[in-house]
C-alpha atoms as a PDB file:
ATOM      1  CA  UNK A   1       6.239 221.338  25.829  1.00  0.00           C
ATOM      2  CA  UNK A   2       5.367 224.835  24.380  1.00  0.00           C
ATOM      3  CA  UNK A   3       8.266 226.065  26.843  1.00  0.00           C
ATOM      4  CA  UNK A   4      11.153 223.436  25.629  1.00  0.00           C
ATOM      5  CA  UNK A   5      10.255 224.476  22.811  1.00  0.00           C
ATOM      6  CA  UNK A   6      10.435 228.197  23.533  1.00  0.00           C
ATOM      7  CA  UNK A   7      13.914 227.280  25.608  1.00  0.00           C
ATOM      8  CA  UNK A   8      15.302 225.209  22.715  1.00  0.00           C
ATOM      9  CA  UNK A   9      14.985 228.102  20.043  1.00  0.00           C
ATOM     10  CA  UNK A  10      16.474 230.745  22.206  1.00  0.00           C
ATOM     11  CA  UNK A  11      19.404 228.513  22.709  1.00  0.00           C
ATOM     12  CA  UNK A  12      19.743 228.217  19.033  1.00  0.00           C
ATOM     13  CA  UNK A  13      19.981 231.588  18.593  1.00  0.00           C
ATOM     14  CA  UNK A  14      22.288 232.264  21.117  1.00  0.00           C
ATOM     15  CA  UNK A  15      24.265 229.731  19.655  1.00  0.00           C
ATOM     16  CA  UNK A  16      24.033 231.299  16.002  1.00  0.00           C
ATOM     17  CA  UNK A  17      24.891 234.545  17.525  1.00  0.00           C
ATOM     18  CA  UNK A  18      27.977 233.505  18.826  1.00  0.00           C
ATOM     19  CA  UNK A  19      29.472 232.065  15.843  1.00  0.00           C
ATOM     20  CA  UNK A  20      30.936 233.539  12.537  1.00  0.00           C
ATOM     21  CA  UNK A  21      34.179 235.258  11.074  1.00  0.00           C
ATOM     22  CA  UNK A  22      36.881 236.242  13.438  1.00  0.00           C
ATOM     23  CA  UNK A  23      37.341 238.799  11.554  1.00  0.00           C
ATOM     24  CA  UNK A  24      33.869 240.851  11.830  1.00  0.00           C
ATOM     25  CA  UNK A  25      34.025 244.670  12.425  1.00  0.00           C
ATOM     26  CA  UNK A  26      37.058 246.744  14.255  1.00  0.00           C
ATOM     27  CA  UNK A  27      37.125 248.339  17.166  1.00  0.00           C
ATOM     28  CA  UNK A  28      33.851 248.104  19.683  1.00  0.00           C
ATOM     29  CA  UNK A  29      30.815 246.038  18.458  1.00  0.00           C
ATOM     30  CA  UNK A  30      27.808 248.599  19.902  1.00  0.00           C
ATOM     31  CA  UNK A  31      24.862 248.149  17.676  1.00  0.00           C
ATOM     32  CA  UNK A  32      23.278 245.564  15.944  1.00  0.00           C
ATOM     33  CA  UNK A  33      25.615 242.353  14.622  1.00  0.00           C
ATOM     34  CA  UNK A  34      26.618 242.088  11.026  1.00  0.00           C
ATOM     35  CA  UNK A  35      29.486 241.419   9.146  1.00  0.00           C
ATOM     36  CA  UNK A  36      32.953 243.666   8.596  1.00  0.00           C
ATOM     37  CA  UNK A  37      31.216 245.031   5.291  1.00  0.00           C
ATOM     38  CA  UNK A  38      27.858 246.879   5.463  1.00  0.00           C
ATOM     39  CA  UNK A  39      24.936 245.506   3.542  1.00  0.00           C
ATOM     40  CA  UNK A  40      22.456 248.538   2.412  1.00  0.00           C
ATOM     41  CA  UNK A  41      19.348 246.877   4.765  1.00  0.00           C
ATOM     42  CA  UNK A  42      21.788 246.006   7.688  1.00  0.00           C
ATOM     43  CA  UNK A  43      20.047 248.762   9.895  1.00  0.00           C
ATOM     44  CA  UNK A  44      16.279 249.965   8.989  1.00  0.00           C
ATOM     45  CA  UNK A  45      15.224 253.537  10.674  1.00  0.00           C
ATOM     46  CA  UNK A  46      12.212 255.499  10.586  1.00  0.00           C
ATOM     47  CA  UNK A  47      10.698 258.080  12.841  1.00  0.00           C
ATOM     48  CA  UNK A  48       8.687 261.311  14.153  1.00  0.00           C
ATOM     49  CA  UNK A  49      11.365 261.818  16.831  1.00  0.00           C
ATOM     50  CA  UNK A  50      13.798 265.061  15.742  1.00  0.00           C
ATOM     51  CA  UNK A  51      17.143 266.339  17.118  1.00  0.00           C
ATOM     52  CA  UNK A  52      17.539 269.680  18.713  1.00  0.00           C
ATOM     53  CA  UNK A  53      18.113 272.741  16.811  1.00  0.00           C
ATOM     54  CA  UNK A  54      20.380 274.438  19.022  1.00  0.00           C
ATOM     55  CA  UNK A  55      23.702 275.366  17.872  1.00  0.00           C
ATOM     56  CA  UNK A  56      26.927 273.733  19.233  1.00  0.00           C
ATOM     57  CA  UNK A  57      28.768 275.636  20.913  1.00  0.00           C
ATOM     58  CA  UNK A  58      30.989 273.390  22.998  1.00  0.00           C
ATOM     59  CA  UNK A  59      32.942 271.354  20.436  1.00  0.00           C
ATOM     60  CA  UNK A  60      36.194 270.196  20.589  1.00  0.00           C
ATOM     61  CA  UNK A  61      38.624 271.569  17.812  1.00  0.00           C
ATOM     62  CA  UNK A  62      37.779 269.752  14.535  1.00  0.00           C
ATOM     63  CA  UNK A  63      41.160 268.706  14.065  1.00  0.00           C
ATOM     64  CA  UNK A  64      40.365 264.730  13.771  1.00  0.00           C
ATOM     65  CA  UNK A  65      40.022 261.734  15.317  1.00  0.00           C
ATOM     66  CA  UNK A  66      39.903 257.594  15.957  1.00  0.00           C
ATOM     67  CA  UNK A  67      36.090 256.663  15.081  1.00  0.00           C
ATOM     68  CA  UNK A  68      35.151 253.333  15.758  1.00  0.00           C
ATOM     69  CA  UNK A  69      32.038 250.953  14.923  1.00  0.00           C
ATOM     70  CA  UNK A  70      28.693 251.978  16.173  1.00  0.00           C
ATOM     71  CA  UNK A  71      25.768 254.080  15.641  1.00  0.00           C
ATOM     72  CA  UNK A  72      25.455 257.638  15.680  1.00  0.00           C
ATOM     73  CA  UNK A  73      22.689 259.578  15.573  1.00  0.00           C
ATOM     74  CA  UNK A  74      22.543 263.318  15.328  1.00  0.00           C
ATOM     75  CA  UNK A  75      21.377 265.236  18.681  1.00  0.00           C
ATOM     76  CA  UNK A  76      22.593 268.921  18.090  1.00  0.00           C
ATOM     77  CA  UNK A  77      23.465 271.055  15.538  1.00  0.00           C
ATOM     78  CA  UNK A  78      20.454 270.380  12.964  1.00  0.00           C
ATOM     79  CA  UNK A  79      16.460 270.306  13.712  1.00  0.00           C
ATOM     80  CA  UNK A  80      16.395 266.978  11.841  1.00  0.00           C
ATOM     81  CA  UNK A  81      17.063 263.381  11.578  1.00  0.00           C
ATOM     82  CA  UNK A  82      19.755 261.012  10.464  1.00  0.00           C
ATOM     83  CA  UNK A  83      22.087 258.341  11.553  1.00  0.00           C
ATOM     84  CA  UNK A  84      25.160 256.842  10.278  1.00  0.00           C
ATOM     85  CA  UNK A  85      26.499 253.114  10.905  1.00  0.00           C
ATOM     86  CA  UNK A  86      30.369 252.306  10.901  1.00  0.00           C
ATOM     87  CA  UNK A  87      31.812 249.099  11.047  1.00  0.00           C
ATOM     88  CA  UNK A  88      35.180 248.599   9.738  1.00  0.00           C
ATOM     89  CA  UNK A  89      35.999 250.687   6.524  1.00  0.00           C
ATOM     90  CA  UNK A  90      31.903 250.582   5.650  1.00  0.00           C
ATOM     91  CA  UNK A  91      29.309 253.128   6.382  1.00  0.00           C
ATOM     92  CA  UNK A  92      25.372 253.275   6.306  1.00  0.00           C
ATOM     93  CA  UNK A  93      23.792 256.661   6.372  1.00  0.00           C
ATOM     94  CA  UNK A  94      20.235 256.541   7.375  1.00  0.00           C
ATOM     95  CA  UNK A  95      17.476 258.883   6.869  1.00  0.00           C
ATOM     96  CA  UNK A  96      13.966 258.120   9.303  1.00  0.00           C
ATOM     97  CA  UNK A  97      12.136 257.290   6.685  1.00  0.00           C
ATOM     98  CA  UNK A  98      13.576 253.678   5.470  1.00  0.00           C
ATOM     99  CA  UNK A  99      16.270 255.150   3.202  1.00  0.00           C
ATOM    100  CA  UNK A 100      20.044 254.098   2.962  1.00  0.00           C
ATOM    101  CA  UNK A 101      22.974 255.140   1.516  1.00  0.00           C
ATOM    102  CA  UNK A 102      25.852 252.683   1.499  1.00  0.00           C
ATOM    103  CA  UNK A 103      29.211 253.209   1.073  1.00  0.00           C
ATOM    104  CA  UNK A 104      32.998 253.781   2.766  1.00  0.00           C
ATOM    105  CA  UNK A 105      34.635 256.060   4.934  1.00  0.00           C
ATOM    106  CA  UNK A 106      38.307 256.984   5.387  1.00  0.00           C
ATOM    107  CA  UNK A 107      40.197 259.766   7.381  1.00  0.00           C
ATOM    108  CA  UNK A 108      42.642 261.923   5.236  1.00  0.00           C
ATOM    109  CA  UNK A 109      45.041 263.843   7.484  1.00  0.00           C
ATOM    110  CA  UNK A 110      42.397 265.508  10.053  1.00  0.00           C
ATOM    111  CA  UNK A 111      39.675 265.225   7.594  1.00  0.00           C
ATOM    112  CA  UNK A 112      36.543 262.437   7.148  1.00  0.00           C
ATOM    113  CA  UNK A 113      35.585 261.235   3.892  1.00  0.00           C
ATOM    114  CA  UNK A 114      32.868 259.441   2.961  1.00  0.00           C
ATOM    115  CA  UNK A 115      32.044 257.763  -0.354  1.00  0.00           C
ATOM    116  CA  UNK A 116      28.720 256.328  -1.071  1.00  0.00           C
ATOM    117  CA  UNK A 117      27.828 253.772  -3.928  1.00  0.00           C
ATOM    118  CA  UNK A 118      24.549 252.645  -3.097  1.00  0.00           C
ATOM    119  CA  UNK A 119      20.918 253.415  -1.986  1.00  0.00           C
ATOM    120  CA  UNK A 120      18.247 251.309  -0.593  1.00  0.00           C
ATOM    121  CA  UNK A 121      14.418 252.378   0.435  1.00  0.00           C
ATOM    122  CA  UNK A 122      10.752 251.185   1.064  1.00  0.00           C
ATOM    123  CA  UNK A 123      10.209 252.157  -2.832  1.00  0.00           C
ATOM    124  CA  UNK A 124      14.090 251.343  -4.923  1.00  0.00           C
ATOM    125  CA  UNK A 125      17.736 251.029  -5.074  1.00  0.00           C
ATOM    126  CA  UNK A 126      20.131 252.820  -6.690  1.00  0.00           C
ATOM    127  CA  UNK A 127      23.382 253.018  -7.745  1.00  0.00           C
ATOM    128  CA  UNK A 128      25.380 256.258  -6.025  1.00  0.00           C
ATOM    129  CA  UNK A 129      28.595 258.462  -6.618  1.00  0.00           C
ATOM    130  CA  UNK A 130      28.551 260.740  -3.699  1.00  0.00           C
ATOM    131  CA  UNK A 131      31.659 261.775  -1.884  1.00  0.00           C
ATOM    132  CA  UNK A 132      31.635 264.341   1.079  1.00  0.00           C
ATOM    133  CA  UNK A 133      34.292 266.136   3.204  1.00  0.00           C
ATOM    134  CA  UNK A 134      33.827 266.922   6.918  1.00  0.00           C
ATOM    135  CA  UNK A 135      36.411 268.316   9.049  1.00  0.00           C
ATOM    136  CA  UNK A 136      35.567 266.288  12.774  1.00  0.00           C
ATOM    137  CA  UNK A 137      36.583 266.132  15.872  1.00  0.00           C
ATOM    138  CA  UNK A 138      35.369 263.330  19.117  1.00  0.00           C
ATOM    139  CA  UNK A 139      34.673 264.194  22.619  1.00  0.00           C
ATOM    140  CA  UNK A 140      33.424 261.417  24.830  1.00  0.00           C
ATOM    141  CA  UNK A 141      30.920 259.568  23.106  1.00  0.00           C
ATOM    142  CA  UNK A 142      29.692 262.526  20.739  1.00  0.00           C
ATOM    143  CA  UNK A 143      31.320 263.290  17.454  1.00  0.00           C
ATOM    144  CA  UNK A 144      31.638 266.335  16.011  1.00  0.00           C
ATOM    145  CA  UNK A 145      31.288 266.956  12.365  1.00  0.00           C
ATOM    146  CA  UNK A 146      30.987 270.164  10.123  1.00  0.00           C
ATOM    147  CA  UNK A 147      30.644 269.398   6.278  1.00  0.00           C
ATOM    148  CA  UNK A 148      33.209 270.770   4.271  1.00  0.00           C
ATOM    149  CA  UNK A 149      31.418 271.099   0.531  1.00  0.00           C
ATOM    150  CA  UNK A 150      29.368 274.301   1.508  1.00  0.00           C
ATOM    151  CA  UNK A 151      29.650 276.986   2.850  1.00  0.00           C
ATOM    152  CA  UNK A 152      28.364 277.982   6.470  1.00  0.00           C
ATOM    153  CA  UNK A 153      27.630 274.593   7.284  1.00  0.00           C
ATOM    154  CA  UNK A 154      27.012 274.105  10.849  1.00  0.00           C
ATOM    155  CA  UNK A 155      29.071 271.789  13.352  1.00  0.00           C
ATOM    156  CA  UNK A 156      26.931 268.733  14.377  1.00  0.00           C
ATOM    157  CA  UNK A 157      26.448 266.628  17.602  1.00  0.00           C
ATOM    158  CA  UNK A 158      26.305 263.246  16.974  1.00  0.00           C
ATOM    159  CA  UNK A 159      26.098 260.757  20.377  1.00  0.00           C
ATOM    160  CA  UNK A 160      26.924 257.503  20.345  1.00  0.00           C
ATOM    161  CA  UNK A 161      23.661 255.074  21.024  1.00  0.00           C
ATOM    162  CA  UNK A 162      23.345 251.646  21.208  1.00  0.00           C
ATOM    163  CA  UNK A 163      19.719 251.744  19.734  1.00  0.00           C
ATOM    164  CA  UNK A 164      18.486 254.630  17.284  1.00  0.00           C
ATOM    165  CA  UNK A 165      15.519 254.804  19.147  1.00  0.00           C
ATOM    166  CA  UNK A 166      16.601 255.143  22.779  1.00  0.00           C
ATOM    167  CA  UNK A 167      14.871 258.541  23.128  1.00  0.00           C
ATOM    168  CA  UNK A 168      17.137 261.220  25.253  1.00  0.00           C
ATOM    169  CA  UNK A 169      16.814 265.346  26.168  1.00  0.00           C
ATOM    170  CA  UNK A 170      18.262 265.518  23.018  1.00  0.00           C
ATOM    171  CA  UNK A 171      16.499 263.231  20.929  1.00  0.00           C
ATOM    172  CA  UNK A 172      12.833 263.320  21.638  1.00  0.00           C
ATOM    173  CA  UNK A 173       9.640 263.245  20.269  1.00  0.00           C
ATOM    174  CA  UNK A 174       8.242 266.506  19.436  1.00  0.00           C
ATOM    175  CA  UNK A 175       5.046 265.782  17.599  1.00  0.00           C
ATOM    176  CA  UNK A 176       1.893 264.789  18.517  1.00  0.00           C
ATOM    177  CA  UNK A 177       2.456 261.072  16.655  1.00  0.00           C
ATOM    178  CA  UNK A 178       5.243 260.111  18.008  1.00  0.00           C
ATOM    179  CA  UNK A 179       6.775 257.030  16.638  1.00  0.00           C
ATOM    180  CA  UNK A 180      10.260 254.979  16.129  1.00  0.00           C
ATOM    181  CA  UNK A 181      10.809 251.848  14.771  1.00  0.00           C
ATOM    182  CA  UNK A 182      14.122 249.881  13.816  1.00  0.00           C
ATOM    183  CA  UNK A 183      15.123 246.739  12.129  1.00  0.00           C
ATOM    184  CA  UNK A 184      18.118 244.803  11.569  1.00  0.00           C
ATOM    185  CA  UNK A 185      19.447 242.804   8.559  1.00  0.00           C
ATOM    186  CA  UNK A 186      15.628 242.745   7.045  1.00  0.00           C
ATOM    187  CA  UNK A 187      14.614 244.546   3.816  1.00  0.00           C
ATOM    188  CA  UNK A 188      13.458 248.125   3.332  1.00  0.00           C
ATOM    189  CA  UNK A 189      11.625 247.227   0.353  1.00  0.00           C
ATOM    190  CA  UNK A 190       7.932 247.840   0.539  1.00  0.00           C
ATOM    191  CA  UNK A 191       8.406 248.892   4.614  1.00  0.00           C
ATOM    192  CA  UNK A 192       5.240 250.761   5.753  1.00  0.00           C
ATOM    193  CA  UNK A 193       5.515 254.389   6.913  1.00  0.00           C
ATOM    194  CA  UNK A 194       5.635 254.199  10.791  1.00  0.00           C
ATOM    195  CA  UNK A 195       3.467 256.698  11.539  1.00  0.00           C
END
């Protein structure tokens, strides 16, 4: 019985999985499943595990690019943490720590601009106007990005992942409490710290 049961529930969410809007996302579907338009809590993120300092040396020109839906977390480039979530004309930026910031993204000429509106965490929302400028550039499955509204600002690695916690050489734990969790579609609101 307990395994009907078992079979019977998986079936309905296969089922449930395969349904909904023809119209959901562009481009490739790596990551977790939501709709075409971002919701602040769609992906949850937070972490011990850091990206390597080193600088990037080997990037493509930063002249531009076709991005399409997935996740991308930094590898290179910075000594820290974040991730960003495209699907469609939405973006989620993700900081390891259960905090969100929602918004769009467009490409100008050979430039990428994203606007956020919105900001979720374990503590509060809040409303956004935030709009930065990167000039980018992809090779393989890494982007390249270099932030445009300071000066000196260093080019980035960001890699392609299906899972923000699919530890690499890159992306590693380099403390003694190591730790990664991730949800999908479930609220940041009152998450515990993960380590």
């Amino acid at each position: 019985m307990k395994m009907t049961t078992r079979c019977l529930v998986l079936l309905t969410l296969l089922a449930a999985m395969g349904c909904g809007d023809s119209n959901e996302g562009d481009g490739d579907t790596d990551g977790p499943p939501t709709s075409s338009a971002l919701k602040c809590d769609a992906v949850g993120w937070c972490t011990t595990w850091t990206a390597d300092g080193e600088d990037v040396t080997d990037a493509p020109p930063l002249t531009g690019g076709t991005l399409s839906d997935g996740l991308y977390r930094t590898e290179r480039g910075i000594d820290s943490t974040m991730a960003w979530r495209i699907q469609g004309k939405s973006i989620l930026v993700m900081s390891p720590v259960w905090r969100n910031r929602l918004g769009t993204w467009k490409v100008e000429g050979d430039r990428l601009i994203i606007s956020l509106t919105s900001a979720c965490s374990s503590s509060k929302d809040e409303v956004l106007s935030e709009t930065s400028h990167y000039a980018f550039a992809l090779k393989g499955d890494v982007l390249y990005t270099q932030e445009l509204d300071f000066e000196d600002m260093p080019i980035m690695g960001w890699r392609k992942v299906k899972s923000l916690c699919d530890e690499n050489a890159s992306f590693n734990c380099k403390e003694r409490d190591c730790a990664c969790d991730m949800t999908t579609n479930t609220s940041l609101m009152g998450q515990p710290r993960c380590y």
